[in-house]
N, C-alpha and C. Protein backbone atom coordinates (compact mmCIF):
# COMPACT_ATOMS: atom_id res chain seq x y z
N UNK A 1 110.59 33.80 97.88
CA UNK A 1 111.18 35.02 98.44
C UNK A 1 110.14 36.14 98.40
N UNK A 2 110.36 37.09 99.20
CA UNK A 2 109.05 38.58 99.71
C UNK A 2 109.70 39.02 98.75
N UNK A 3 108.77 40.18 98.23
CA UNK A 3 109.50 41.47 98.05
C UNK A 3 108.14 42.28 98.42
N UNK A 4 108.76 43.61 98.95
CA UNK A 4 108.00 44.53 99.07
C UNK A 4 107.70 45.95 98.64
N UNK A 5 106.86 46.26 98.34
CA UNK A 5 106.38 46.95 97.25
C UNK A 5 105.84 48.50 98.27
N UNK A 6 106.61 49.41 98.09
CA UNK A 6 106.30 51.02 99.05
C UNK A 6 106.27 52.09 98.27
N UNK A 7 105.02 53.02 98.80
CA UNK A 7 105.21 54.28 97.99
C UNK A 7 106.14 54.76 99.53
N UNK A 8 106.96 55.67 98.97
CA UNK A 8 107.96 56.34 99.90
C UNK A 8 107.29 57.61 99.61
N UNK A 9 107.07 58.23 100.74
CA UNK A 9 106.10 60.13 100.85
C UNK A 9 107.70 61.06 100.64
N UNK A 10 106.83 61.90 100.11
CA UNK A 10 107.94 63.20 100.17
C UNK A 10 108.37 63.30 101.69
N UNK A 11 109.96 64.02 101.34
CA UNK A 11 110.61 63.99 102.53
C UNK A 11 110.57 63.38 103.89
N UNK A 12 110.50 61.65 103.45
CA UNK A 12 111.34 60.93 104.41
C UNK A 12 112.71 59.93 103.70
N UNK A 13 113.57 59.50 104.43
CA UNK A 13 114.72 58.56 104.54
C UNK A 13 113.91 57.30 103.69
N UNK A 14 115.43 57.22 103.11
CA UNK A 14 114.97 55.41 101.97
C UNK A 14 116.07 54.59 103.13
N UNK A 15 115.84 54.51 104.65
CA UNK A 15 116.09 53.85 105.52
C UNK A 15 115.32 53.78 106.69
N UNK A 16 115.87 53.13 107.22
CA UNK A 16 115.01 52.55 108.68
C UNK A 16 115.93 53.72 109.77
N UNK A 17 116.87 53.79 109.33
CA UNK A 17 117.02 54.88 110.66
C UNK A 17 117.52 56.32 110.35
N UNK A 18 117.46 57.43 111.47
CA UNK A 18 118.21 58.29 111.20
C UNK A 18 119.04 58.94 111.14
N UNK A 19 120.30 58.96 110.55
CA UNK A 19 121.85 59.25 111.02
C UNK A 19 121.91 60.63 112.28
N UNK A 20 120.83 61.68 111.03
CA UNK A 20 120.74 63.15 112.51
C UNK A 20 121.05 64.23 111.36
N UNK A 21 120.07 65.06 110.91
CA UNK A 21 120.37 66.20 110.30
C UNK A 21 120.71 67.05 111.00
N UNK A 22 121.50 68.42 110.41
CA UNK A 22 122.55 69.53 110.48
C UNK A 22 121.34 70.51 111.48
N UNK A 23 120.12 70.24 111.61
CA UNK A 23 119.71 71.24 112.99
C UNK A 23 119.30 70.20 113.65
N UNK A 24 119.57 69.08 113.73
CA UNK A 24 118.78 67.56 114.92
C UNK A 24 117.91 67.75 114.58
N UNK A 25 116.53 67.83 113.63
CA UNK A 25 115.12 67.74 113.76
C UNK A 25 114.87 66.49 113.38
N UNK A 26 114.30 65.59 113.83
CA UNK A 26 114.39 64.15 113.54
C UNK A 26 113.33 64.18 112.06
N UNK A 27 113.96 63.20 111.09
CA UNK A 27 112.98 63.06 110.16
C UNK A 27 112.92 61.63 109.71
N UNK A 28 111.47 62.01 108.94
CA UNK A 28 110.85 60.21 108.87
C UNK A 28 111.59 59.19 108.01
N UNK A 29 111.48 58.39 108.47
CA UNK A 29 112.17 56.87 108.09
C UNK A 29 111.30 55.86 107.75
N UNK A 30 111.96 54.70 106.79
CA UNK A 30 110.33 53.80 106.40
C UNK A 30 110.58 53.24 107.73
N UNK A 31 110.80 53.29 108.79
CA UNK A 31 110.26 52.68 110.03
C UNK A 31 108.95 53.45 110.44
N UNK A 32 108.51 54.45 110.26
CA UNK A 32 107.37 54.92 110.28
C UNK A 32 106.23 54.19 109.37
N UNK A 33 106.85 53.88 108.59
CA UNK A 33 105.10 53.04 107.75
C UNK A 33 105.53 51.70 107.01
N UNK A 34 106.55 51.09 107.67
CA UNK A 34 107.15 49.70 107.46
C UNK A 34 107.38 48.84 108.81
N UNK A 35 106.84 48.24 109.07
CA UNK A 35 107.43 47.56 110.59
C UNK A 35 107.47 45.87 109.50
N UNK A 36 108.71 45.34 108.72
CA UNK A 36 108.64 43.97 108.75
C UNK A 36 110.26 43.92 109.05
N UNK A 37 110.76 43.02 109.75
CA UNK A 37 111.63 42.75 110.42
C UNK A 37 112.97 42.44 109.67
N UNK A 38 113.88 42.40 109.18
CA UNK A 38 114.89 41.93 108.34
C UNK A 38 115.10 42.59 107.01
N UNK A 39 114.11 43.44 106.83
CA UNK A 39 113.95 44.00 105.34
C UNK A 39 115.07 45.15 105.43
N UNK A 40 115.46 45.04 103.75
CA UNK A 40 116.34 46.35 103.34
C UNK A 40 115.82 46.77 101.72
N UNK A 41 116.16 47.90 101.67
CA UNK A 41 115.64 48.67 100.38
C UNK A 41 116.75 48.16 99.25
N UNK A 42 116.52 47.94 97.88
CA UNK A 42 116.82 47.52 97.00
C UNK A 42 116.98 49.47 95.96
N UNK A 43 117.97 49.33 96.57
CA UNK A 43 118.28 51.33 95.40
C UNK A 43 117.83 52.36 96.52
N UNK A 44 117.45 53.36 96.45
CA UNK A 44 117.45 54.46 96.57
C UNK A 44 116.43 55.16 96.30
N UNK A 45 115.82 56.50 96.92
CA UNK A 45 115.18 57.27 96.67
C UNK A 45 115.17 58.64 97.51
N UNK A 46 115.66 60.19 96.97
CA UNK A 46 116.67 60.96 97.87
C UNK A 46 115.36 61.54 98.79
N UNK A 47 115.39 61.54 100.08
CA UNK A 47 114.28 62.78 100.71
C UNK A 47 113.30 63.44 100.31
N UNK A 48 113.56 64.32 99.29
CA UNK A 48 112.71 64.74 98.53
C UNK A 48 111.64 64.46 96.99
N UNK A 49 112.79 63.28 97.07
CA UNK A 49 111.48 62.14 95.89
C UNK A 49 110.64 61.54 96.29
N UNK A 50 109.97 61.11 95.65
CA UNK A 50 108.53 60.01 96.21
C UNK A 50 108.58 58.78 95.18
N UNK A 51 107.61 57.93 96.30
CA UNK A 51 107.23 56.79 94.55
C UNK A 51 108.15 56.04 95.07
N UNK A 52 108.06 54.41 94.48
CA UNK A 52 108.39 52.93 94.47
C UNK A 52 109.57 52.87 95.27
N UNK A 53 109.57 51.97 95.87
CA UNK A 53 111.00 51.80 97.02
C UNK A 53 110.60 50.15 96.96
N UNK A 54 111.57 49.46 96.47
CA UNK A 54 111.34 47.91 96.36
C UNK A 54 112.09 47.66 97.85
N UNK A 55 111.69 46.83 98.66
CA UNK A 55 112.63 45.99 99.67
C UNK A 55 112.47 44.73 99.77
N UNK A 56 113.61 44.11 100.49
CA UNK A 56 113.73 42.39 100.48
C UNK A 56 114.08 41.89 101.73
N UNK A 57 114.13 40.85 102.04
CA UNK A 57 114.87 40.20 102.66
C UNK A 57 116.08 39.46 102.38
N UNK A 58 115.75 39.18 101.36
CA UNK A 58 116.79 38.73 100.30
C UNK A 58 117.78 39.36 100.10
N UNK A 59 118.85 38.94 100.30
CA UNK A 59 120.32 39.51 99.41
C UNK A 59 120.60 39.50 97.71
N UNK A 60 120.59 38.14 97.21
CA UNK A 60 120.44 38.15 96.26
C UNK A 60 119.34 38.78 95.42
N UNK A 61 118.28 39.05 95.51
CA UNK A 61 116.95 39.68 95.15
C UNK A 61 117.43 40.95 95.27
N UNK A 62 117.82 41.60 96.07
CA UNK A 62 118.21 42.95 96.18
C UNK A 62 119.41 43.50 95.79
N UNK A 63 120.44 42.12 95.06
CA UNK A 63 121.52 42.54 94.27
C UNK A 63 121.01 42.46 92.54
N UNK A 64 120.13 41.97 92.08
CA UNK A 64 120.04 41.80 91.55
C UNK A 64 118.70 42.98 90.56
N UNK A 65 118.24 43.36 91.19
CA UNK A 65 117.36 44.55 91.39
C UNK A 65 118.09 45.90 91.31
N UNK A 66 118.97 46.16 91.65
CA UNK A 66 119.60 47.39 92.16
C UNK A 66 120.56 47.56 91.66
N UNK A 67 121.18 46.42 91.28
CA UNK A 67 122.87 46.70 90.75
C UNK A 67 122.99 47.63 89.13
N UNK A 68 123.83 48.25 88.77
CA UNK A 68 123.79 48.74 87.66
C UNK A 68 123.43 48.28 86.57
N UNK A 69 124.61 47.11 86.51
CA UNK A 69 124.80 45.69 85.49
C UNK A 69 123.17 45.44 85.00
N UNK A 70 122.39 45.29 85.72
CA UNK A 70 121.09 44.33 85.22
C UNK A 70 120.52 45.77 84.58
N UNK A 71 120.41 47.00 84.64
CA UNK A 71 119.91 47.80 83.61
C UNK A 71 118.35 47.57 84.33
N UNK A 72 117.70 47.75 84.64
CA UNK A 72 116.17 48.10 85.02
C UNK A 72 115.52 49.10 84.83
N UNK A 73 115.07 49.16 84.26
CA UNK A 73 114.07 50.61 83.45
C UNK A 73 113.65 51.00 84.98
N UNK A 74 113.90 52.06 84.49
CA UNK A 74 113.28 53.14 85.96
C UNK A 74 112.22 54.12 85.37
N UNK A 75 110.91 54.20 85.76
CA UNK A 75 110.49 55.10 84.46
C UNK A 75 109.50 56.33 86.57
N UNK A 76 109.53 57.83 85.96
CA UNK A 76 109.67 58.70 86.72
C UNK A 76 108.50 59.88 86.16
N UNK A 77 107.39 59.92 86.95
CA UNK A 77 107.21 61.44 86.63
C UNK A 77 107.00 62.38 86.69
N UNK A 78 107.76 63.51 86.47
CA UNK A 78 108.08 64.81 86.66
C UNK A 78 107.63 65.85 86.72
N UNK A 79 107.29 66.77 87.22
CA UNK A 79 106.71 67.83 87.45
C UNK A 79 108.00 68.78 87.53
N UNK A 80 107.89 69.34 86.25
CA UNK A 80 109.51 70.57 85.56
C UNK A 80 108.83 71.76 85.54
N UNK A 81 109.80 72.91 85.79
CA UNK A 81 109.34 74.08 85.76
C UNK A 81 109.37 74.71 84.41
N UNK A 82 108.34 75.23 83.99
CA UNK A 82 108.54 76.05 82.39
C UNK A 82 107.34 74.61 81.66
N UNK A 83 107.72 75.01 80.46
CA UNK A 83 107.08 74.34 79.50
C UNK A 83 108.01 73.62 78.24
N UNK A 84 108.50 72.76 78.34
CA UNK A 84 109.82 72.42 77.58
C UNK A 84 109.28 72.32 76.00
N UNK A 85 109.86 72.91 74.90
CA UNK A 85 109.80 72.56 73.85
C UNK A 85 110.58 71.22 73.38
N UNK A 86 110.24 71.14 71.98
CA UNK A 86 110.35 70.05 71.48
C UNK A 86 112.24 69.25 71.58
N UNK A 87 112.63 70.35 71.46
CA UNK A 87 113.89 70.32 71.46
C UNK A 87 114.50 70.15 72.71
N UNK A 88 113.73 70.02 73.79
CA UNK A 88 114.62 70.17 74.85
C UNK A 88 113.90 68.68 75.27
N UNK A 89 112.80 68.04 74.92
CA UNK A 89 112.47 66.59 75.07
C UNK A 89 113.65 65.91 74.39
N UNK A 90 113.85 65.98 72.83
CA UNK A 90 114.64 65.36 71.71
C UNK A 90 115.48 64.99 72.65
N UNK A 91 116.08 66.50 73.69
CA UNK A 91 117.54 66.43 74.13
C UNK A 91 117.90 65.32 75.27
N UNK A 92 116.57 65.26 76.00
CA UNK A 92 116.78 64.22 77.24
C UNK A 92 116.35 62.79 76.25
N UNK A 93 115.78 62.19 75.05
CA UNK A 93 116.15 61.27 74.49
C UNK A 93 117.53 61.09 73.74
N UNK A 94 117.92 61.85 73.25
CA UNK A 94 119.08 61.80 72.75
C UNK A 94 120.42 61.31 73.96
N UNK A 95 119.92 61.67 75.05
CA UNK A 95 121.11 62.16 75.94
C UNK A 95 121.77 62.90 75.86
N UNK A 96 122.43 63.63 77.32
CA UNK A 96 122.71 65.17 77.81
C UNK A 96 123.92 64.60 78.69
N UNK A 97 124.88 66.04 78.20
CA UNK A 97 126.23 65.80 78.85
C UNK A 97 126.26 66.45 80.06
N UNK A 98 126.37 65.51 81.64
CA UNK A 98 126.68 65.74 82.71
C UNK A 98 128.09 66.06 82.90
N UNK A 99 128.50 66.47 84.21
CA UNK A 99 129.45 66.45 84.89
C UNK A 99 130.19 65.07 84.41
N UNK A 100 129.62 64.06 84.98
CA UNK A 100 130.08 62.36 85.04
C UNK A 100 129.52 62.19 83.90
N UNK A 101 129.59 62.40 82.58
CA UNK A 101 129.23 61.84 80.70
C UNK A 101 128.41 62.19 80.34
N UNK A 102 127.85 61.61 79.20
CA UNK A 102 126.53 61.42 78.71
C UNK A 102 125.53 60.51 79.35
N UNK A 103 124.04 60.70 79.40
CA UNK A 103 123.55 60.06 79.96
C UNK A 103 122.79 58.97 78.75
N UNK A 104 122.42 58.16 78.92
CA UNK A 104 122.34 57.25 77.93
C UNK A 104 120.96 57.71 77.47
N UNK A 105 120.11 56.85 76.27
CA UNK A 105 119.31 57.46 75.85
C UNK A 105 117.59 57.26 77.19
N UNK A 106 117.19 58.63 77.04
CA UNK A 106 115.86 58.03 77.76
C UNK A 106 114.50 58.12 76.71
N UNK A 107 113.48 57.16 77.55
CA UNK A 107 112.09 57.75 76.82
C UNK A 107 111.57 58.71 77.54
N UNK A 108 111.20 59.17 76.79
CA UNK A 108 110.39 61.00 76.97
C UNK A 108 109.06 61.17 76.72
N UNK A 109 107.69 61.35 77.51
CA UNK A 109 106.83 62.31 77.20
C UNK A 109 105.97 62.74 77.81
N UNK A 110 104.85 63.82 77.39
CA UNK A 110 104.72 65.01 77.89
C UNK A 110 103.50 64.29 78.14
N UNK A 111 102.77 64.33 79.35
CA UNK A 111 101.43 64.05 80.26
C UNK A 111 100.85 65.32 80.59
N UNK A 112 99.49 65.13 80.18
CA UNK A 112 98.02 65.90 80.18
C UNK A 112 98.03 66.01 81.70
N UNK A 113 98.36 64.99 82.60
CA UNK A 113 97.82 65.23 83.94
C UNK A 113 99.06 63.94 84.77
N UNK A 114 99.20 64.33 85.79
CA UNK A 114 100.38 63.17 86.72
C UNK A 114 98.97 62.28 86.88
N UNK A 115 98.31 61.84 87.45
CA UNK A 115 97.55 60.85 87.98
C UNK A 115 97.63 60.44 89.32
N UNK A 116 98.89 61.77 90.03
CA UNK A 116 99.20 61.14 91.21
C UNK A 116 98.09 61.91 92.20
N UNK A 117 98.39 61.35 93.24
CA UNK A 117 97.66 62.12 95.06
C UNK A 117 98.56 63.78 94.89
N UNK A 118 97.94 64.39 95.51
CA UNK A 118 98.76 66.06 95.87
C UNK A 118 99.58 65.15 96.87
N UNK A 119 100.95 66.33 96.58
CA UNK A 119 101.95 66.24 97.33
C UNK A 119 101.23 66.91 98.68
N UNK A 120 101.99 66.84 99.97
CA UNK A 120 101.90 67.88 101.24
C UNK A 120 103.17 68.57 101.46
N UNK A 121 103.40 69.39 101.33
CA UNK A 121 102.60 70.66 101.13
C UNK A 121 103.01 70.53 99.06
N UNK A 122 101.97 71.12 98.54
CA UNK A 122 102.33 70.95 96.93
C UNK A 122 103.43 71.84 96.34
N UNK A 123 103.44 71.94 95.40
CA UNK A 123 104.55 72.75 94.55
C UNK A 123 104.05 74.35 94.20
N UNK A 124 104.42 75.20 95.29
CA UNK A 124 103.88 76.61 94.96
C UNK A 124 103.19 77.41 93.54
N UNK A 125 102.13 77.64 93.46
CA UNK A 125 101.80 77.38 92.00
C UNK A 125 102.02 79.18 91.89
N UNK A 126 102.49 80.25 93.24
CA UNK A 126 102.54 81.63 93.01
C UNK A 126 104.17 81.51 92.51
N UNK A 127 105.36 80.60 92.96
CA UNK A 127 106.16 81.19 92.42
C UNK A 127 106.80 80.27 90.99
N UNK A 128 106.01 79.09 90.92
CA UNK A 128 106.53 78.54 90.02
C UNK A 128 104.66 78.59 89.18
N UNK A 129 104.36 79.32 88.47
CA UNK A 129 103.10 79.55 87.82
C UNK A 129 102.81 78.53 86.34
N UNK A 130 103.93 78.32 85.75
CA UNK A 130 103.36 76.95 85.15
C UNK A 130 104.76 76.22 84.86
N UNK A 131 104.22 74.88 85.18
CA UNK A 131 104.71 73.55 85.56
C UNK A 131 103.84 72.28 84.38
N UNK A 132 105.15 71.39 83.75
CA UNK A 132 104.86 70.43 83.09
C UNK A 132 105.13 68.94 83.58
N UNK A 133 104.06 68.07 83.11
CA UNK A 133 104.02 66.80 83.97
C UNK A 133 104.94 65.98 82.84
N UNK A 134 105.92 65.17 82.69
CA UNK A 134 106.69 64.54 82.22
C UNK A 134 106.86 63.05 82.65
N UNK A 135 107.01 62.14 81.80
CA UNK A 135 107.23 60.63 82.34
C UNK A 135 108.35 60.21 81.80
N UNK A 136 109.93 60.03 82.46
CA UNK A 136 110.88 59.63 81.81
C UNK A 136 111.19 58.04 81.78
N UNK A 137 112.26 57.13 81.30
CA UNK A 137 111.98 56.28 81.67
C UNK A 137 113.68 55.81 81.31
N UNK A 138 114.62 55.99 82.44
CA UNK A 138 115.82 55.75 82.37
C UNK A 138 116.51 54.58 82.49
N UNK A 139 118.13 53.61 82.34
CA UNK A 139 118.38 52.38 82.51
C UNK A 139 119.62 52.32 83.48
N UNK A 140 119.67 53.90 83.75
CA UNK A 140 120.97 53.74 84.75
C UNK A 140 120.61 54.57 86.01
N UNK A 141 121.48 54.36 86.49
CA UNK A 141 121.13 55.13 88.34
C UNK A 141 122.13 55.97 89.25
N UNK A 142 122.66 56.96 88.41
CA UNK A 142 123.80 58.57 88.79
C UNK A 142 122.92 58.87 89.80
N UNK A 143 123.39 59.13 90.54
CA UNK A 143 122.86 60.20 91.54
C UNK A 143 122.16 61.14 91.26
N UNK A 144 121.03 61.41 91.73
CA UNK A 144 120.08 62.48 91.21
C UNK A 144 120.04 62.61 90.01
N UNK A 145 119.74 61.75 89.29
CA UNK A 145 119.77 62.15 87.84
C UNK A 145 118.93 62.83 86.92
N UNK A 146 117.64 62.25 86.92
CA UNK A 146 116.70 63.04 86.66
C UNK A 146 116.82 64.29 86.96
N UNK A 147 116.95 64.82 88.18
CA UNK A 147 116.73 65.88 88.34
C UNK A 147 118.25 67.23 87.47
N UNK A 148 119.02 65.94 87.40
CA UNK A 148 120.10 66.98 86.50
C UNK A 148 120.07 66.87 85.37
N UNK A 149 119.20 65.99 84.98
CA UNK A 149 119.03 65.90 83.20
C UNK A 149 117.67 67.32 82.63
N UNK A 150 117.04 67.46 83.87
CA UNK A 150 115.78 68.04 83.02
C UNK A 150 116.56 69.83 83.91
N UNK A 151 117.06 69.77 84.46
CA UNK A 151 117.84 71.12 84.84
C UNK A 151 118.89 71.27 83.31
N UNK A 152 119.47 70.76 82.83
CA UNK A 152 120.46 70.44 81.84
C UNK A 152 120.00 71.26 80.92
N UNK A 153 118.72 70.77 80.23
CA UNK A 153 117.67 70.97 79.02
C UNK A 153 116.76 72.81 79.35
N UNK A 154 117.08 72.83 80.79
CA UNK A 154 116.36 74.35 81.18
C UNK A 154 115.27 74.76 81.91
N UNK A 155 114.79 72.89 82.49
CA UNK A 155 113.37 72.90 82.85
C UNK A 155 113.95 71.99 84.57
N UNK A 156 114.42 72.67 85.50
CA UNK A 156 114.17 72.16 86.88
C UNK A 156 113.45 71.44 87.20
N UNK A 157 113.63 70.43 87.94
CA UNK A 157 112.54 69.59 88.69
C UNK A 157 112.04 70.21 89.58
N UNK A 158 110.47 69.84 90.06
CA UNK A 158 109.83 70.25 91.06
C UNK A 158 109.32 69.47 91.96
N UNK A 159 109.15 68.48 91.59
CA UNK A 159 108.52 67.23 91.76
C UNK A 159 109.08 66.08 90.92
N UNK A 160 109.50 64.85 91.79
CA UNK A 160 109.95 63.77 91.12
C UNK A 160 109.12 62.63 91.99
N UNK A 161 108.47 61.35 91.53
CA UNK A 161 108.03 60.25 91.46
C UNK A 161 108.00 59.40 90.90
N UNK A 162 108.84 58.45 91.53
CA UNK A 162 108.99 57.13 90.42
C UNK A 162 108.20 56.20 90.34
N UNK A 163 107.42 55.46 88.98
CA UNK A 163 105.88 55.21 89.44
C UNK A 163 106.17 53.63 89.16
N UNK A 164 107.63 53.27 88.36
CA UNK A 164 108.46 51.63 87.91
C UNK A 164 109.35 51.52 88.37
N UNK A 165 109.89 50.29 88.13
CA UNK A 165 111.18 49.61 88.76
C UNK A 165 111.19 48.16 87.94
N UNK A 166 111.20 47.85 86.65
CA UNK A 166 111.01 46.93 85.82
C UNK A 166 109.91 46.32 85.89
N UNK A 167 109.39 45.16 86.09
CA UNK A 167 108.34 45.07 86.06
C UNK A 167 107.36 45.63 87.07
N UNK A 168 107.45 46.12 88.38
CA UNK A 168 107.06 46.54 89.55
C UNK A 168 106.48 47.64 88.97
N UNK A 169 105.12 48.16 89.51
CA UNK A 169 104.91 49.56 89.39
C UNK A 169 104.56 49.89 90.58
N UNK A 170 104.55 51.49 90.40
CA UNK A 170 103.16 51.81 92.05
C UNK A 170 101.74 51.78 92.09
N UNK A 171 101.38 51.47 90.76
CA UNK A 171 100.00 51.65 90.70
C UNK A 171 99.00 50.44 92.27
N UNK A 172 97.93 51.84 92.31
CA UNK A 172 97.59 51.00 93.64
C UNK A 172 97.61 51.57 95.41
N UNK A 173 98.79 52.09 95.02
CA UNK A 173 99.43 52.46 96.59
C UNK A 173 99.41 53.96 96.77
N UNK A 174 99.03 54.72 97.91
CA UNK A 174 98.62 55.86 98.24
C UNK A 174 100.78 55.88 99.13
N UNK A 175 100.78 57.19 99.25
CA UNK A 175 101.97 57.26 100.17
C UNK A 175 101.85 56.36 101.51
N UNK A 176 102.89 56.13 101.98
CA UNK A 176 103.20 55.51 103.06
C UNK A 176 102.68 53.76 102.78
N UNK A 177 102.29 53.44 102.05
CA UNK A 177 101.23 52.39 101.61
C UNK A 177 102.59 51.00 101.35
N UNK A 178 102.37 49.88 101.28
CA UNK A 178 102.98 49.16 100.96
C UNK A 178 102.11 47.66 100.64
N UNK A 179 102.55 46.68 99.74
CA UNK A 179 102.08 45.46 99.79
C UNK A 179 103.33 44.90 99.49
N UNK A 180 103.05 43.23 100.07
CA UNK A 180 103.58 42.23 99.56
C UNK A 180 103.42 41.41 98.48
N UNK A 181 104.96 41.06 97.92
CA UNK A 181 104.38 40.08 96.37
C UNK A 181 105.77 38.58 97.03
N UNK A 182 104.95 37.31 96.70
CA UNK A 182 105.91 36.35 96.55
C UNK A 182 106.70 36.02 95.51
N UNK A 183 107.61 36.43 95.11
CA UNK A 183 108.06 35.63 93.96
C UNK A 183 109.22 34.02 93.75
N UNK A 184 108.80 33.71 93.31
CA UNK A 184 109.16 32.28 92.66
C UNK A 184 110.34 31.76 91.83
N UNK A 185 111.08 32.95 91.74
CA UNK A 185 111.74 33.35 90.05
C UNK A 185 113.32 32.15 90.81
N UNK A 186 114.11 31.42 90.34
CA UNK A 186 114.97 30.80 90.50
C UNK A 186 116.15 31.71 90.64
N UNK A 187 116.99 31.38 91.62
CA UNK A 187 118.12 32.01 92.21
C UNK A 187 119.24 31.84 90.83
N UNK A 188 120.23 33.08 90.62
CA UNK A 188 120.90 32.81 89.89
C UNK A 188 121.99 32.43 90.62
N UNK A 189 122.83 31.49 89.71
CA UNK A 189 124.00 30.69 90.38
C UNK A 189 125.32 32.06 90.74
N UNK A 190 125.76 31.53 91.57
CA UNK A 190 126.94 32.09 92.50
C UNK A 190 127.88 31.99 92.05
N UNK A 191 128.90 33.41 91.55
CA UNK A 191 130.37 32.69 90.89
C UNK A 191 131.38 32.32 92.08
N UNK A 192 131.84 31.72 91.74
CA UNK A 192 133.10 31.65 92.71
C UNK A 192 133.60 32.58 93.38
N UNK A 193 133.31 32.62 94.28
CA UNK A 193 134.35 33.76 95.43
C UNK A 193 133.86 35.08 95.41
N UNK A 194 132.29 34.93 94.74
CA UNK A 194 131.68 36.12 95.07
C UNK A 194 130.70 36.60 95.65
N UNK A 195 130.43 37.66 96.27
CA UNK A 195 130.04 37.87 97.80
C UNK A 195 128.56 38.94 97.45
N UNK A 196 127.66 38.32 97.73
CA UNK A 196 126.36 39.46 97.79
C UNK A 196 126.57 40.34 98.89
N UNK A 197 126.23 41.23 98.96
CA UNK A 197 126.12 42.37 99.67
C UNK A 197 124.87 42.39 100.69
N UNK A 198 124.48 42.49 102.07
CA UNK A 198 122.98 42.84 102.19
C UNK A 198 122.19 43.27 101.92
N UNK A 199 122.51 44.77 101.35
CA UNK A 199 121.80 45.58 100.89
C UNK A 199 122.29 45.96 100.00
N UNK A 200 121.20 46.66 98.98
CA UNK A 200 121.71 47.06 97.20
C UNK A 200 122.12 48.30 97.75
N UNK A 201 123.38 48.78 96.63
CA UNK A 201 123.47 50.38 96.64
C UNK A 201 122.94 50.87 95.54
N UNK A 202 121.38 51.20 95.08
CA UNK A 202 121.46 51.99 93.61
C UNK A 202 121.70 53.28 94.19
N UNK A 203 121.52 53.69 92.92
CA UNK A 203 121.94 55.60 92.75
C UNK A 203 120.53 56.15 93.13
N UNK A 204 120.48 57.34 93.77
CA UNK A 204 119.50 58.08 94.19
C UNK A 204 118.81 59.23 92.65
N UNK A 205 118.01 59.77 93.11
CA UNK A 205 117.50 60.67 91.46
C UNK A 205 117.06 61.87 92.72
């Protein structure tokens, strides 16, 4: 079975097409820097995130990847506004009470430098004047989460990139970039009367 391995660029679609935003301005889709035929994305990644977008052809591969149940370290990193003290790291390991619960525990820490490419256009450095690089590394997939866990603690996101996806990383891949990997791994058995999906739904961040 394929799987395929994409950095997704700031502000485009974690789909192939475009439903039609609220002024019609058409915006990018991985049909712009994906042309393989049958493929679907395995989770999510909202418009304004960047970083790893797994896809398959596979159904099973992409239920199995994406679904909650299997828990897949998602590890992310952040560019927060302010400078978070110690206590407000503790707080996103400990876990932080959302709207929808507690969020379970994450790993937390503070990076000397992202390692990534500049964003286009970057993160205004006149109105947000200092900004901390963060690497989280979460097991569940709420909707935007990240970005409401480190708002939670006092420090906004500015930038989000997810650089894992369990064993998968991005290392390697410039935006728009993609490779192929074969894997080998044995199909898990089918319960009775139950139905893969085409495509995974994870949660967006």
């Amino acid at each position: 079975m394929n799987l395929y391995l994409l950095h997704k660029p700031y502000r485009m679609l974690s789909q192939f097409t475009d439903p039609g935003s609220e002024d019609g301005e058409r915006r990018a889709t991985l049909a712009d820097v994906i042309d393989v035929p049958g493929i679907y994305p395995a989770g999510r990644l909202d418009h304004d995130s960047e970083g790893l977008l797994l896809l398959s052809d596979d159904g099973e591969l992409i239920h199995r990847i994406s679904h909650p149940r299997h828990k897949q370290p998602k590890t992310y990193r952040v560019q927060v506004e302010g400078d978070p003290d110690e206590a407000a790291l503790q707080a996103l390991r400990d876990g932080v009470a959302l709207k929808d619960g507690m969020t379970r525990p994450a790993k937390v820490r503070r990076l000397a430098q992202s390692d990534l490419p500049e964003r286009d256009p970057p993160v205004d450095p006149r109105r947000h004047p200092v900004t901390t690089w963060l690497e989280l590394t979460i097991t569940e997939g709420r909707n935007r989460q990240v970005r409401r866990m480190t708002a939670r603690v006092g420090h906004p996101t500015l930038r989000l990139v997810r650089v894992a996806i369990g064993p998968w990383r991005l290392d390697g891949l410039a935006p728009g970039e993609w490779r192929r990997e074969t894997l080998h791994a044995p199909r898990q058995p089918r319960a009775k009367g139950a139905r893969h999906p085409a495509r995974g739904k994870g949660g967006r961040r």
